[in-house]
Protein backbone atom coordinates (compact mmCIF):
# COMPACT_ATOMS: atom_id res chain seq x y z
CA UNK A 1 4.02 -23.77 13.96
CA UNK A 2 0.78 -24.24 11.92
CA UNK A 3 -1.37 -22.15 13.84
CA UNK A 4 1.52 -19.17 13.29
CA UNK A 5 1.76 -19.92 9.65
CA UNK A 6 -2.00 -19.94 9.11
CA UNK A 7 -2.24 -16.58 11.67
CA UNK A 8 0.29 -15.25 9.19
CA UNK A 9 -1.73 -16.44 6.10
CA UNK A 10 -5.08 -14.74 7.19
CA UNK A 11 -3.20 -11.61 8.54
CA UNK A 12 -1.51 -11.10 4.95
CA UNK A 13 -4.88 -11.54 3.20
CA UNK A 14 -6.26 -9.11 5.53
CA UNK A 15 -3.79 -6.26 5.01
CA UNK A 16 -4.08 -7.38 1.07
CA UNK A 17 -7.73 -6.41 0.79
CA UNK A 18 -6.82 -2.99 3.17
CA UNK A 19 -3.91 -2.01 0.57
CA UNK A 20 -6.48 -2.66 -2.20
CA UNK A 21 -8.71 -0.18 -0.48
CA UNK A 22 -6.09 2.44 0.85
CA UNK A 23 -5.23 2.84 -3.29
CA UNK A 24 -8.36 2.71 -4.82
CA UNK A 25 -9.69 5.10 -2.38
CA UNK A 26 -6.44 8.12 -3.36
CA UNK A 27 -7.48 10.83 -5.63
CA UNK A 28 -5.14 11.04 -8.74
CA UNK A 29 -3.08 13.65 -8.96
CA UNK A 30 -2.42 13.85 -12.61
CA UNK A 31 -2.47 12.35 -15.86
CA UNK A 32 0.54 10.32 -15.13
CA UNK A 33 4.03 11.17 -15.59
CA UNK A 34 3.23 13.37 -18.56
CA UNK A 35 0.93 15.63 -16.55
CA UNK A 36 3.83 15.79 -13.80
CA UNK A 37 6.18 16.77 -15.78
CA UNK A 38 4.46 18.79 -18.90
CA UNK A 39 1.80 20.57 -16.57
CA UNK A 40 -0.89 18.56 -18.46
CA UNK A 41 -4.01 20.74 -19.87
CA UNK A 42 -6.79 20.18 -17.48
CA UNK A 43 -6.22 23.26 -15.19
CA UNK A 44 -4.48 21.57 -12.48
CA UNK A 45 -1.38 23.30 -12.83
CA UNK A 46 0.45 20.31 -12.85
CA UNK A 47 3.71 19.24 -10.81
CA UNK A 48 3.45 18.45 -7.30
CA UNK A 49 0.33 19.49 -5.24
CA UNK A 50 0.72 18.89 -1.40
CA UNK A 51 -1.50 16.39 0.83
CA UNK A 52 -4.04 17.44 3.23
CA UNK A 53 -6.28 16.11 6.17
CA UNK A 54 -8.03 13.05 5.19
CA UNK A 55 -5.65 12.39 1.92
CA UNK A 56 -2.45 12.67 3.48
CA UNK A 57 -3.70 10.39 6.64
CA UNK A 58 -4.76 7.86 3.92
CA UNK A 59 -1.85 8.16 2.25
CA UNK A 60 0.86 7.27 5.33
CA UNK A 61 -1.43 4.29 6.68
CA UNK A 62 -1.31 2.65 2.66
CA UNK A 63 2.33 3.33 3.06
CA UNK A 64 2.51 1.60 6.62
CA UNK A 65 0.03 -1.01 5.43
CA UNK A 66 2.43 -2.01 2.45
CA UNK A 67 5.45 -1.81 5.48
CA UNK A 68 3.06 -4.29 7.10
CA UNK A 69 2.34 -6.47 4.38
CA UNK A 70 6.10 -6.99 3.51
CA UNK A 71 7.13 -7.68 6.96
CA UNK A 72 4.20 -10.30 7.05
CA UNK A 73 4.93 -12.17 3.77
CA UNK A 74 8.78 -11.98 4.94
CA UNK A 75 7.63 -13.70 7.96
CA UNK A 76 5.50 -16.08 5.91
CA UNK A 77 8.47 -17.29 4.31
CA UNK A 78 10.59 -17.61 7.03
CA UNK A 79 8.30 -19.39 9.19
CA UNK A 80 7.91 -22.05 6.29
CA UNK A 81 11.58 -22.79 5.54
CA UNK A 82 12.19 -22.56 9.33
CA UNK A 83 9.88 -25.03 10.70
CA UNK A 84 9.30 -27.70 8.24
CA UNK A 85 7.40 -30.59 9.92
């Protein structure tokens, strides 16, 4: 069970550093809740602004990466109170 815990290790690093990525890389949207709400004052227009092509497809794989990650660290955690040596 030590080579599945350390798989499961280097597999949640992995999809760590990807999340990182996936988030840095999406464009802001607005100044924050304020700008959401109050329409903010940089010509935007405010509110909600749909997703397309290459934003939107980064923006469902961060969300299935963070899916991934949770399911992984779950796993991590089982697989350590599980299987104690």
């Amino acid at each position: 069970m030590a080579k599945l815990q350390n798989a499961l290790i280097i597999a949640e690093a992995v999809i760590a550093v990807l999340l990182m990525a996936g988030v840095l890389i999406q464009t802001p949207k607005a100044s924050g809740l304020g700008g959401t709400i109050g329409g903010g004052g940089d010509g935007l227009g405010g509110g909600y602004r749909t997703r397309r092509g290459l934003e939107r497809q980064i923006y469902w794989t961060t969300w299935v990466l963070v899916v991934g990650f949770l399911i992984c660290s779950i796993a991590n955690v089982w697989v350590t109170t599980h299987f104690k040596p």
